[in-house]
Structure formats: C-alpha cells, structure tokens
PDB file of N, CA and C in Angstrom:
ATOM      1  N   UNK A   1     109.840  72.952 270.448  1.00  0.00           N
ATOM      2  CA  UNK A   1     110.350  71.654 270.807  1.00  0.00           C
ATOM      3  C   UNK A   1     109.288  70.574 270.656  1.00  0.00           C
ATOM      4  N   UNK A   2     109.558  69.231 271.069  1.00  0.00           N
ATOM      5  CA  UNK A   2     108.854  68.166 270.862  1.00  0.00           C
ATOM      6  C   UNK A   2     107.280  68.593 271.682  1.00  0.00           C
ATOM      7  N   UNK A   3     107.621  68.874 273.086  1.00  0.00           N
ATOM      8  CA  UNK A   3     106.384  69.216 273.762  1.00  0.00           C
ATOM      9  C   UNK A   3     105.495  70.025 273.244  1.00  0.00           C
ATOM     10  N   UNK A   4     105.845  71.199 272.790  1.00  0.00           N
ATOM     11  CA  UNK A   4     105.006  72.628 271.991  1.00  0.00           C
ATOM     12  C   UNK A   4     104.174  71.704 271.082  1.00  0.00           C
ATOM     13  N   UNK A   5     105.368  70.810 269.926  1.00  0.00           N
ATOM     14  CA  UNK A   5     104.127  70.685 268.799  1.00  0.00           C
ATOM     15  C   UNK A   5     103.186  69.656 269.359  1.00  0.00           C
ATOM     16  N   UNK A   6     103.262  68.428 270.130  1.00  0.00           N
ATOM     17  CA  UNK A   6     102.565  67.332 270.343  1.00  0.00           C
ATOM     18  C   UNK A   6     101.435  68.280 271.158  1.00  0.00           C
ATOM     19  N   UNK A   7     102.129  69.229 272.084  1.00  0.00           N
ATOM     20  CA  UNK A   7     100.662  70.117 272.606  1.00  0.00           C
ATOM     21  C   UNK A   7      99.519  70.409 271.938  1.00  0.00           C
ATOM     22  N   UNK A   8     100.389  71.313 270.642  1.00  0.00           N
ATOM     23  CA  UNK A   8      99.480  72.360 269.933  1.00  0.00           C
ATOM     24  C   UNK A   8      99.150  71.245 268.879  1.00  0.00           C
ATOM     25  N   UNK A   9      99.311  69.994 268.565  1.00  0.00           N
ATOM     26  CA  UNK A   9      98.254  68.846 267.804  1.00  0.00           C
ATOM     27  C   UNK A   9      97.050  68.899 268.560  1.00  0.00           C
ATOM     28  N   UNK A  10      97.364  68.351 269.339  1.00  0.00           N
ATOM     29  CA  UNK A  10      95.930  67.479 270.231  1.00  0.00           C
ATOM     30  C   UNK A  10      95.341  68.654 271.197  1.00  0.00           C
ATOM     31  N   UNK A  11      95.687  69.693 271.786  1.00  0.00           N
ATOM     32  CA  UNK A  11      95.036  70.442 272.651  1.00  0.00           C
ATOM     33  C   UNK A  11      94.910  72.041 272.573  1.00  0.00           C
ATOM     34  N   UNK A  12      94.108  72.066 272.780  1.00  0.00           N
ATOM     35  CA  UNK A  12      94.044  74.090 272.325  1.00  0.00           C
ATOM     36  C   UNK A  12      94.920  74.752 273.779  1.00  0.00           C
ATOM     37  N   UNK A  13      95.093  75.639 273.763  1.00  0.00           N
ATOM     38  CA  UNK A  13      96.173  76.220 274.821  1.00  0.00           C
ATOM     39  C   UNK A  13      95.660  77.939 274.956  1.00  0.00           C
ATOM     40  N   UNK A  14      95.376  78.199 276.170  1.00  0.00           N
ATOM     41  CA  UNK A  14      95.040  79.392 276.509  1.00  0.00           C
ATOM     42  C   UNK A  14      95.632  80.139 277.898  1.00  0.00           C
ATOM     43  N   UNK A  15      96.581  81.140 277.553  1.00  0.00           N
ATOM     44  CA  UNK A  15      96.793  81.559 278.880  1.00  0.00           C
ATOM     45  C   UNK A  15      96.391  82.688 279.598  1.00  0.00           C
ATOM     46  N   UNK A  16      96.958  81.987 280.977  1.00  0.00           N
ATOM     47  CA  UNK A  16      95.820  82.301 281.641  1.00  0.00           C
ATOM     48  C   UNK A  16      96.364  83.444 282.611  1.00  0.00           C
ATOM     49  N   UNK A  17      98.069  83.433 283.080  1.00  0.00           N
ATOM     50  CA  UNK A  17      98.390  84.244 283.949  1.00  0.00           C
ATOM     51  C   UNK A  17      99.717  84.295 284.339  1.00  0.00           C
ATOM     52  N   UNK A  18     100.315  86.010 284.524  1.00  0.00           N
ATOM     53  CA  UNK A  18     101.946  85.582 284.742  1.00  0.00           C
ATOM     54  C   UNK A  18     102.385  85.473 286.243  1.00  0.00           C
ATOM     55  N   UNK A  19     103.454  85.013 286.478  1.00  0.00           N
ATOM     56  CA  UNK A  19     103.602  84.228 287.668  1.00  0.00           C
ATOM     57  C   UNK A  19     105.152  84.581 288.063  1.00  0.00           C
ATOM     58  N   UNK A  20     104.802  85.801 289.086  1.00  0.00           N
ATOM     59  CA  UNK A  20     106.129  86.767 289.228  1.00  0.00           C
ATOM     60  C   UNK A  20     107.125  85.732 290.353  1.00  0.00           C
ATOM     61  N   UNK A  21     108.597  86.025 289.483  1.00  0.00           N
ATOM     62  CA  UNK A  21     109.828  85.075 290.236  1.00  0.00           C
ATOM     63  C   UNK A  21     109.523  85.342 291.845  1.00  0.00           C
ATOM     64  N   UNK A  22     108.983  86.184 292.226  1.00  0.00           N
ATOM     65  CA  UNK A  22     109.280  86.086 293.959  1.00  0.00           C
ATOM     66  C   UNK A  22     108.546  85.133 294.987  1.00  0.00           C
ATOM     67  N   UNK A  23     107.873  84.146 293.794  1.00  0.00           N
ATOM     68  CA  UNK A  23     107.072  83.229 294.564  1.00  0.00           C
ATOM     69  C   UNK A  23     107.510  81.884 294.594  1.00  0.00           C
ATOM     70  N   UNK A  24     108.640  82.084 293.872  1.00  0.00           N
ATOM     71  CA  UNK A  24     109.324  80.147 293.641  1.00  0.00           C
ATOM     72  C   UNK A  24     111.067  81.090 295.131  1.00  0.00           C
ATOM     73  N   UNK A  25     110.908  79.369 295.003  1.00  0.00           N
ATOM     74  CA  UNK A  25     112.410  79.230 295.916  1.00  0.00           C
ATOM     75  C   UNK A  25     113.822  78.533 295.403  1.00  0.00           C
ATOM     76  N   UNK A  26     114.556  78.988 294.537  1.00  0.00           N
ATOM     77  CA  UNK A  26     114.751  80.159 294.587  1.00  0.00           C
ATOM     78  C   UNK A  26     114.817  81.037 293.673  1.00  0.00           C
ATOM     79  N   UNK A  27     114.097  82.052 293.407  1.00  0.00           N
ATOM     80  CA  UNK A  27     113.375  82.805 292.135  1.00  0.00           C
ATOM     81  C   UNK A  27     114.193  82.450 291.290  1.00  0.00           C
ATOM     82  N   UNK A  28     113.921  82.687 289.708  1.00  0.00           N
ATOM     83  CA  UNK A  28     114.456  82.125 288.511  1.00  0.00           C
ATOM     84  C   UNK A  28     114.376  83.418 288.333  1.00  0.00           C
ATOM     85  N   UNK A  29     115.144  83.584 286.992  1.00  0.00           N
ATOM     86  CA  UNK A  29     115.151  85.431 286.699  1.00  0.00           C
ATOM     87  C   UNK A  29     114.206  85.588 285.450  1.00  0.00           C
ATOM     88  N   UNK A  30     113.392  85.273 285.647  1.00  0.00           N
ATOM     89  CA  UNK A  30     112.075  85.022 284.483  1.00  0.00           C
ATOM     90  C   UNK A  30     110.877  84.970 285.208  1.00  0.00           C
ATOM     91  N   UNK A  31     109.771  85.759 284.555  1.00  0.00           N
ATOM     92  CA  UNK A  31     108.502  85.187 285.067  1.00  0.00           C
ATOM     93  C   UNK A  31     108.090  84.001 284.112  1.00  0.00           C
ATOM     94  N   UNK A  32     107.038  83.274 284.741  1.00  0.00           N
ATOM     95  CA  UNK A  32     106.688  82.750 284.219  1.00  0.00           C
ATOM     96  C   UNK A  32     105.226  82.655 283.863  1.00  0.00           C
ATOM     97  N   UNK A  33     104.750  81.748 282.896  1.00  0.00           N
ATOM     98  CA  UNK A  33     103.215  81.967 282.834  1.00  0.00           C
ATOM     99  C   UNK A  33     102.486  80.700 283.347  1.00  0.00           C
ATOM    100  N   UNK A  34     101.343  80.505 283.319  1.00  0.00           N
ATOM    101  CA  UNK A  34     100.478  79.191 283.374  1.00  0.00           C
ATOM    102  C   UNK A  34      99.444  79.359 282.121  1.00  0.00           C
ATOM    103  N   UNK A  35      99.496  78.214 281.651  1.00  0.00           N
ATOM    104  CA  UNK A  35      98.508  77.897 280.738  1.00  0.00           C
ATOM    105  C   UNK A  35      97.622  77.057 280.818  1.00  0.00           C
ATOM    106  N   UNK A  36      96.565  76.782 280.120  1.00  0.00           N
ATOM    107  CA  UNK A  36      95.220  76.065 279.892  1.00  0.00           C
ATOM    108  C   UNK A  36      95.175  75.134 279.147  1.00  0.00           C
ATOM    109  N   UNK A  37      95.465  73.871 278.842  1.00  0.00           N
ATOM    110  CA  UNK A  37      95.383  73.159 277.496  1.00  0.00           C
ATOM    111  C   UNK A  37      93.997  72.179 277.559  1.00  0.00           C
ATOM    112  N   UNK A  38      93.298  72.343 276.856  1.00  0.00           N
ATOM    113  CA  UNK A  38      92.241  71.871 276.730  1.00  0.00           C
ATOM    114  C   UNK A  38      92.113  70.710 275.723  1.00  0.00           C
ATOM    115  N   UNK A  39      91.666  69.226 275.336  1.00  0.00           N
ATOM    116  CA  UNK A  39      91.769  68.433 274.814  1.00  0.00           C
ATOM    117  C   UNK A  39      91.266  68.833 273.601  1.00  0.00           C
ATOM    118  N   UNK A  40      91.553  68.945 272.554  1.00  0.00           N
ATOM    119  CA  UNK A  40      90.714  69.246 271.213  1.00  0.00           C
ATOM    120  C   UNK A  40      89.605  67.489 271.034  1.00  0.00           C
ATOM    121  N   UNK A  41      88.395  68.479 271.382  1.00  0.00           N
ATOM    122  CA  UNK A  41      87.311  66.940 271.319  1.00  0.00           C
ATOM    123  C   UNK A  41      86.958  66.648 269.701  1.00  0.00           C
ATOM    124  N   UNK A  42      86.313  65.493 270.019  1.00  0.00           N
ATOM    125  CA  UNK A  42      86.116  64.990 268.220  1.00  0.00           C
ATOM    126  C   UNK A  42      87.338  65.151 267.173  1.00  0.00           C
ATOM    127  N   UNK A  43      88.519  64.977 267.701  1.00  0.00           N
ATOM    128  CA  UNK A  43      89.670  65.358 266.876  1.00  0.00           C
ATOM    129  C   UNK A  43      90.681  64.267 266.396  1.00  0.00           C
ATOM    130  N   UNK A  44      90.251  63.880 265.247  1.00  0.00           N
ATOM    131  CA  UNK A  44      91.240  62.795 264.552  1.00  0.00           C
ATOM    132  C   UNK A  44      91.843  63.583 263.732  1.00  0.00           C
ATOM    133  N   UNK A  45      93.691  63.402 263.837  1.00  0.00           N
ATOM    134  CA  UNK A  45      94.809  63.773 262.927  1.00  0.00           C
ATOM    135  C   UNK A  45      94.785  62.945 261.728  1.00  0.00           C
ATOM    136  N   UNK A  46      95.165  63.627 260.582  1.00  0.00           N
ATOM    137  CA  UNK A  46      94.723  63.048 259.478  1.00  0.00           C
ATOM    138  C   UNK A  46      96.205  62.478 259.191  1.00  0.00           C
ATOM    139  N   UNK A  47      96.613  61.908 259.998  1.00  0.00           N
ATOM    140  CA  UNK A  47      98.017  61.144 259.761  1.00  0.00           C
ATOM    141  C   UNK A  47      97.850  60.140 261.137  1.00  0.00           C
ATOM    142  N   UNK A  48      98.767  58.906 261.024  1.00  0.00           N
ATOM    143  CA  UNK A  48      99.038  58.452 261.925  1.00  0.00           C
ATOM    144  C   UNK A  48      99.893  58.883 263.008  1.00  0.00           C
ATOM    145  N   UNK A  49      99.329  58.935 264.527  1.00  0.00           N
ATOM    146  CA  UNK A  49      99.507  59.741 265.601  1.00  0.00           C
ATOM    147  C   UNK A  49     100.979  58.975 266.068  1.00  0.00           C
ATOM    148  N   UNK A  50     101.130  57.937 266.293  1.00  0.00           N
ATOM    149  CA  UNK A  50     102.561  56.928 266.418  1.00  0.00           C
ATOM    150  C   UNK A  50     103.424  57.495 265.320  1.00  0.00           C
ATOM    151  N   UNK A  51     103.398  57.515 264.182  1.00  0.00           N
ATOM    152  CA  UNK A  51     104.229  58.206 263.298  1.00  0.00           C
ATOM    153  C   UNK A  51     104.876  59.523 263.483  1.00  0.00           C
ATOM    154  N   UNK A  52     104.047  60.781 263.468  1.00  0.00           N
ATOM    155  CA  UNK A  52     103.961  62.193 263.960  1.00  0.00           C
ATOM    156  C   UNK A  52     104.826  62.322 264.830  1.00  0.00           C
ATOM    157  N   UNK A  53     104.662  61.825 266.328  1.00  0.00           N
ATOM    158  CA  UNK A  53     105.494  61.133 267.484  1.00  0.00           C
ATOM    159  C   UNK A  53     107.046  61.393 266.820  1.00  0.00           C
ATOM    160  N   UNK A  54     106.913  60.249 266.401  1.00  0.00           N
ATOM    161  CA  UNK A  54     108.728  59.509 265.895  1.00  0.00           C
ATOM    162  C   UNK A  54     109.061  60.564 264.558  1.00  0.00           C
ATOM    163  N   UNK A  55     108.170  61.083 264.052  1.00  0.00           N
ATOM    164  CA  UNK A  55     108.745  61.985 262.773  1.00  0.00           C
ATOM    165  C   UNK A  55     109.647  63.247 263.887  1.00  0.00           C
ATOM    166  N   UNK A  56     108.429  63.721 264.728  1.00  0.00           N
ATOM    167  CA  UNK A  56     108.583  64.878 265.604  1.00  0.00           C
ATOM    168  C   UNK A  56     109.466  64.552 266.730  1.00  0.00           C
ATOM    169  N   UNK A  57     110.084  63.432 266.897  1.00  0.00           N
ATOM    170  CA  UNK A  57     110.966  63.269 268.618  1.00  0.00           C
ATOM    171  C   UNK A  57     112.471  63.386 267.841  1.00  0.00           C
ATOM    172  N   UNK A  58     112.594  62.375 266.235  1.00  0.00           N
ATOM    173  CA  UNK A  58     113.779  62.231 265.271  1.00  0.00           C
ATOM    174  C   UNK A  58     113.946  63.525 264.709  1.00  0.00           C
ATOM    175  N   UNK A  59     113.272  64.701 265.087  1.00  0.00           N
ATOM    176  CA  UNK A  59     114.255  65.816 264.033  1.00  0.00           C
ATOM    177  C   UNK A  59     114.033  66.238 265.103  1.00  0.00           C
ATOM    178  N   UNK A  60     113.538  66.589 266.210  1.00  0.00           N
ATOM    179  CA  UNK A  60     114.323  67.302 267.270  1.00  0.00           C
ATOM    180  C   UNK A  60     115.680  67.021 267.634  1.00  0.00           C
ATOM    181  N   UNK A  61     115.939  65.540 267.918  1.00  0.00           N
ATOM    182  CA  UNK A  61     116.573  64.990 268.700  1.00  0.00           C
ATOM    183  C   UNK A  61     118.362  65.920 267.718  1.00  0.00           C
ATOM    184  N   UNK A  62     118.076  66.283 266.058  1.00  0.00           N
ATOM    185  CA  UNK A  62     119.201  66.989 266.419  1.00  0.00           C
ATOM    186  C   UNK A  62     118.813  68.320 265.480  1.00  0.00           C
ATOM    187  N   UNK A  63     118.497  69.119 266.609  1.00  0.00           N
ATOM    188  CA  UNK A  63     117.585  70.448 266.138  1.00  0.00           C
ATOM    189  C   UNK A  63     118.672  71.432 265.330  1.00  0.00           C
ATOM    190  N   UNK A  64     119.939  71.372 265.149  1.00  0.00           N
ATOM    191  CA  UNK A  64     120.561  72.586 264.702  1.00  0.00           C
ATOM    192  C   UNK A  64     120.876  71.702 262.841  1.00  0.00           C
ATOM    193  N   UNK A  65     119.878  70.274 262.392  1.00  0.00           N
ATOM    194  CA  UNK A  65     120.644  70.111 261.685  1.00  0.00           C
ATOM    195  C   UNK A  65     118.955  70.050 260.652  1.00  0.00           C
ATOM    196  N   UNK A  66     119.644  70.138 259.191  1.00  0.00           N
ATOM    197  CA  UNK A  66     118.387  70.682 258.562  1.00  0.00           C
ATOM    198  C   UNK A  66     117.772  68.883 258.635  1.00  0.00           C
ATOM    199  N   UNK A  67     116.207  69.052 258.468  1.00  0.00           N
ATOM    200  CA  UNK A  67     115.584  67.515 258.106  1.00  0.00           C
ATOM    201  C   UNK A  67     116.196  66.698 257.089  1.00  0.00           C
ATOM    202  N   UNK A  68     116.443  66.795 256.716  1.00  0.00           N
ATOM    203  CA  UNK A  68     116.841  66.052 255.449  1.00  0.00           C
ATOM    204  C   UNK A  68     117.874  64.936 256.453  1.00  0.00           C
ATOM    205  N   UNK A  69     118.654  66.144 256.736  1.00  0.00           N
ATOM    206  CA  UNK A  69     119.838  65.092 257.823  1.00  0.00           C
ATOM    207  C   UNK A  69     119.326  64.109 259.012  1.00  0.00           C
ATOM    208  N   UNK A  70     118.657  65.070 259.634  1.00  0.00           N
ATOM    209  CA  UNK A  70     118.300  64.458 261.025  1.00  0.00           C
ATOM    210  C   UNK A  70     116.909  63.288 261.186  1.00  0.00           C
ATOM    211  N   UNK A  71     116.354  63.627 259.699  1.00  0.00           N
ATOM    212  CA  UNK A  71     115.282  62.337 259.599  1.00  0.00           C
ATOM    213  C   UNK A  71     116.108  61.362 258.461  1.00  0.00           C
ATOM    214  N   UNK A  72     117.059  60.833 258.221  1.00  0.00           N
ATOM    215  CA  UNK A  72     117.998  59.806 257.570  1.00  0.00           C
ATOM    216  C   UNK A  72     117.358  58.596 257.681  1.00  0.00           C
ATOM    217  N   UNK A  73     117.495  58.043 259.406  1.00  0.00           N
ATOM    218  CA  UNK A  73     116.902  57.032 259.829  1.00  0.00           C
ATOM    219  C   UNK A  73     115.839  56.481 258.797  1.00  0.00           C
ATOM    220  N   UNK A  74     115.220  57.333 258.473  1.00  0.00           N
ATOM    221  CA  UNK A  74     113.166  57.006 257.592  1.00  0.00           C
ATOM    222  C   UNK A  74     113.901  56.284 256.512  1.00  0.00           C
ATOM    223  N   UNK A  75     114.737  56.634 256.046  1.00  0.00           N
ATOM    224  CA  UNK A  75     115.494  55.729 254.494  1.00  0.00           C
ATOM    225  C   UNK A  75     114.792  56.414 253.383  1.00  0.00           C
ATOM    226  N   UNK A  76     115.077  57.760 253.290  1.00  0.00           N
ATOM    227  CA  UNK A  76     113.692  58.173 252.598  1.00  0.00           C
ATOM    228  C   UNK A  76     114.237  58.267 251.038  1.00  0.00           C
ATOM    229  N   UNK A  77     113.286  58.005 250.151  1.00  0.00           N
ATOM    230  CA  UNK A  77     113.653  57.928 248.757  1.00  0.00           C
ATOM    231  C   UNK A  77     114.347  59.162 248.188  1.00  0.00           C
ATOM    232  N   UNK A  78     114.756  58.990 247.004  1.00  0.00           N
ATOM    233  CA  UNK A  78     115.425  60.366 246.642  1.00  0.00           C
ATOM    234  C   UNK A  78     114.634  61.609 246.325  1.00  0.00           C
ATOM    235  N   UNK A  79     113.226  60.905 245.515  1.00  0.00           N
ATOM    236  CA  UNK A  79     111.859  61.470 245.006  1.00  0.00           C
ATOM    237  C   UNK A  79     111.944  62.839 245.947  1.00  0.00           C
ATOM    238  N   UNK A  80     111.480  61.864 247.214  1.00  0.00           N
ATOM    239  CA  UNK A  80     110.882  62.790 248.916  1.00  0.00           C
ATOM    240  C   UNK A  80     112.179  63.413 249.361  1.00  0.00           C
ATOM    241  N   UNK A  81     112.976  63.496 248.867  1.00  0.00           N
ATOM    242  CA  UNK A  81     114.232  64.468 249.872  1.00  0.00           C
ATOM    243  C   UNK A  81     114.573  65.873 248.874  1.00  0.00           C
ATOM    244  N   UNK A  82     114.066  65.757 247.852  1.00  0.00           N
ATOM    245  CA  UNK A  82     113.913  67.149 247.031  1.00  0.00           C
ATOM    246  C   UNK A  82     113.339  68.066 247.140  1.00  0.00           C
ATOM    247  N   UNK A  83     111.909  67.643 248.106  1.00  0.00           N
ATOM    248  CA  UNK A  83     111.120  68.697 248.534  1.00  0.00           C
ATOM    249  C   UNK A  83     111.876  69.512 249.240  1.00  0.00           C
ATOM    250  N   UNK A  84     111.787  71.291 249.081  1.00  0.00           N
ATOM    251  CA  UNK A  84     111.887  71.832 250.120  1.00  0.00           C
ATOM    252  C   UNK A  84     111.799  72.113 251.640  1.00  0.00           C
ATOM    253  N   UNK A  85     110.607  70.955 251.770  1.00  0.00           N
ATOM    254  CA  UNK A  85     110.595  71.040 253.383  1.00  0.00           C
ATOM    255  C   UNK A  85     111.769  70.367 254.227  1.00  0.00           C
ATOM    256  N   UNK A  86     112.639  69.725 253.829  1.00  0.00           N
ATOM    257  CA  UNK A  86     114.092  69.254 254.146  1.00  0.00           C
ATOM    258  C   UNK A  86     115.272  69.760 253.988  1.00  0.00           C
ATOM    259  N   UNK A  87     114.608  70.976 253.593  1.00  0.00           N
ATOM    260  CA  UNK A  87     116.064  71.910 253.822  1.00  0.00           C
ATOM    261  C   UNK A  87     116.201  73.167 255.122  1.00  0.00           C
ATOM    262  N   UNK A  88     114.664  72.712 255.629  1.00  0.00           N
ATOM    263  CA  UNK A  88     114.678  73.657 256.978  1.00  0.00           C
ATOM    264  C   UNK A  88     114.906  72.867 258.154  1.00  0.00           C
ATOM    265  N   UNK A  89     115.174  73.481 259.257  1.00  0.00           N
ATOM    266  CA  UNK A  89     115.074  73.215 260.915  1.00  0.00           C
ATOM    267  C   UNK A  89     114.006  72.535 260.967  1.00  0.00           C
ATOM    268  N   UNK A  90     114.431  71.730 262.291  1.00  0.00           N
ATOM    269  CA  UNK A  90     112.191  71.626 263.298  1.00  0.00           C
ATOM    270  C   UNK A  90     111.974  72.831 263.443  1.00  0.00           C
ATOM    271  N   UNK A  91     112.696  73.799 264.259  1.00  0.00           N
ATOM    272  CA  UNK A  91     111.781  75.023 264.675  1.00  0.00           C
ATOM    273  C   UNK A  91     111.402  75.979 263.725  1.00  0.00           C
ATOM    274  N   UNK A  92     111.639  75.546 262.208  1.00  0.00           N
ATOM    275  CA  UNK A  92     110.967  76.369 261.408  1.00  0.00           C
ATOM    276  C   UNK A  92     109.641  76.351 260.816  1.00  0.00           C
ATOM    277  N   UNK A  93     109.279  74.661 261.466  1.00  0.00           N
ATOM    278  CA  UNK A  93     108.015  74.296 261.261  1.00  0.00           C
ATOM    279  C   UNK A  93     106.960  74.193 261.908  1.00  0.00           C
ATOM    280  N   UNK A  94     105.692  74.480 261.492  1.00  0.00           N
ATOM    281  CA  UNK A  94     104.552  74.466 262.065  1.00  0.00           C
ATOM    282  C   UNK A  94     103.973  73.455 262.875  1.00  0.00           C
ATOM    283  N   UNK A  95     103.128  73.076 263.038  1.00  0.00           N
ATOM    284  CA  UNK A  95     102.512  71.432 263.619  1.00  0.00           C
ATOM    285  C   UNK A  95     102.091  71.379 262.504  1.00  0.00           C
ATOM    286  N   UNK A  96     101.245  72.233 261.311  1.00  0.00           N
ATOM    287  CA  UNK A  96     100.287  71.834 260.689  1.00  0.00           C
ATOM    288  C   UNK A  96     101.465  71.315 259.296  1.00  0.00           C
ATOM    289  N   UNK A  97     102.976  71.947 259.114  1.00  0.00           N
ATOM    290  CA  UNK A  97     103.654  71.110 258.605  1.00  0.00           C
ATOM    291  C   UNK A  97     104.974  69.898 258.676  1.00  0.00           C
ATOM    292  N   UNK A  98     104.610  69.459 259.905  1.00  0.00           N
ATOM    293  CA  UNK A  98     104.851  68.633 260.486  1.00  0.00           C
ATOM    294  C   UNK A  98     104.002  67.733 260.235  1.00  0.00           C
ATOM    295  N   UNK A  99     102.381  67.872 261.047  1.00  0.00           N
ATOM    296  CA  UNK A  99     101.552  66.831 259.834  1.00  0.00           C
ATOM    297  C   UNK A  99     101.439  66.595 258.511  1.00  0.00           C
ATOM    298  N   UNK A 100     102.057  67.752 257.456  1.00  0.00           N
ATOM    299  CA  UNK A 100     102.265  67.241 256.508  1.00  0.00           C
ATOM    300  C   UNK A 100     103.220  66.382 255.931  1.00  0.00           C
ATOM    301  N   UNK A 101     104.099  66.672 256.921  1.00  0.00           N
ATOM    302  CA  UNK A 101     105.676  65.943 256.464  1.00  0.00           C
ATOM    303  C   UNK A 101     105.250  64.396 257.004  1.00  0.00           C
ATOM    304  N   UNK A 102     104.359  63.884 258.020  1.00  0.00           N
ATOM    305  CA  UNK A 102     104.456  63.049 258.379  1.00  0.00           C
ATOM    306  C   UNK A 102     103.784  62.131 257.705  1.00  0.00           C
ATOM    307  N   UNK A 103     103.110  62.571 256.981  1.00  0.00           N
ATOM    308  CA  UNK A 103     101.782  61.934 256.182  1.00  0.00           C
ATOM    309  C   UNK A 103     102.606  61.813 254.344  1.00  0.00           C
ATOM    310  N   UNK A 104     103.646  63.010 253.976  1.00  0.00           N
ATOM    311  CA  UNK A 104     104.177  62.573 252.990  1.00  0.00           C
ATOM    312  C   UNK A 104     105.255  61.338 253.461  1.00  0.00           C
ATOM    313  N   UNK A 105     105.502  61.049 254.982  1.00  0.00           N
ATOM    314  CA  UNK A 105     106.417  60.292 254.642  1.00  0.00           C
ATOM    315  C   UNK A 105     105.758  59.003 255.169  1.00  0.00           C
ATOM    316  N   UNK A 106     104.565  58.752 255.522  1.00  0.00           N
ATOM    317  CA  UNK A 106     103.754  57.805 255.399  1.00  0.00           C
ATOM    318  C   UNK A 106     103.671  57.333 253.628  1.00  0.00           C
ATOM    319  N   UNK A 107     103.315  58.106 252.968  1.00  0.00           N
ATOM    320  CA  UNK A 107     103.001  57.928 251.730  1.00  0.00           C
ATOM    321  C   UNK A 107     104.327  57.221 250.981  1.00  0.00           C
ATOM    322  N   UNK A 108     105.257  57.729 251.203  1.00  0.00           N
ATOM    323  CA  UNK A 108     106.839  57.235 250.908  1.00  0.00           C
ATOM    324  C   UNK A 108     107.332  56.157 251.405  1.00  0.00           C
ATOM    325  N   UNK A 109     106.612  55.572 252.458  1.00  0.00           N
ATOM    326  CA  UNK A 109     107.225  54.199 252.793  1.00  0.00           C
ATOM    327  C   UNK A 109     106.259  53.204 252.157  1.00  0.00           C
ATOM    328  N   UNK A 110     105.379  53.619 251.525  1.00  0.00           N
ATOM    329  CA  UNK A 110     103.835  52.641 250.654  1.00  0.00           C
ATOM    330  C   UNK A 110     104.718  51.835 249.460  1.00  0.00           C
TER     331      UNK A 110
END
C-alpha cells in the first residue's frame, strides 16, 4: 500500500518482535509485529519526492485497476503508456519501480 512504499523509500525497517493477541483488548485474531524504521541518512531520491507521493497515493487510490488506468489523471502521452510497466497493479511494484515510473513520468511532462 501507499504506507509500505513511502516507508521502504525514505527509511530502512527492521523487525524487531511478535506481539501475541492476548495483550490488546479485545484480541484481534492475528499476532502482530513491531518494527524499527530508521531514517535512511544522506538520502536524496533521484526523482522528485512531491511527485512519487501523488504518482504512489493515484494508483493506489484504485488498486484492482492496471496503471495505465488508474494514473489517467497524469495525461500521459501515447509514447509513455506502451511501456509495460502500465499494464501491471501497484502491488506488483517495487519502490525501486515506482521511482522509476515516477521519474519517467517526470520526463513525460518536459
């Protein structure tokens, strides 16, 4: 989802411990875990971070439909909608191609 990738951009994530249902009120039927996210220091995204954002909040917002559809809004040329990466889900994508998609579609609005 939106949270996972904006996490796993900017912060490293390490966990740390599972966290058995008999301690919440009123237990969930899942444990759960806690994690560590640590700021990734000295770390500039090689795309614009406001962009990434709105690339990554607009194809969640309708996750069962491939990119091509659900990023429309961008007005994107015909060139950029041939690529293969618009014929998958968000959740089929990485962060690291997500920053790419965001940076080709930086390049596409030039």
């Amino acid at each position: 989802g939106i949270l996972s990738v904006l996490a796993q951009a900017f912060y490293d994530a390490e966990y740390l411990f599972t966290v058995p249902p008999s301690v919440f009120n009123p237990p969930p039927k899942v444990d759960s875990g806690v994690l560590r996210l640590r700021r990734k220091e000295n770390f500039s995204l090689p795309c614009d971070e406001k962009m990434l954002y709105k690339v990554v909040k607009t194809a969640f917002q309708q996750r069962r439909k491939t990119l091509r559809n659900s990023l429309k809004s961008f007005n994107l040329s015909d060139k950029i909608k041939e690529d293969a990466i618009f014929d998958q889900r968000p959740e089929q994508l990485s962060v690291s191609q997500f920053i790419a998609l965001t940076k080709k579609l930086e390049n596409d609005a030039i």
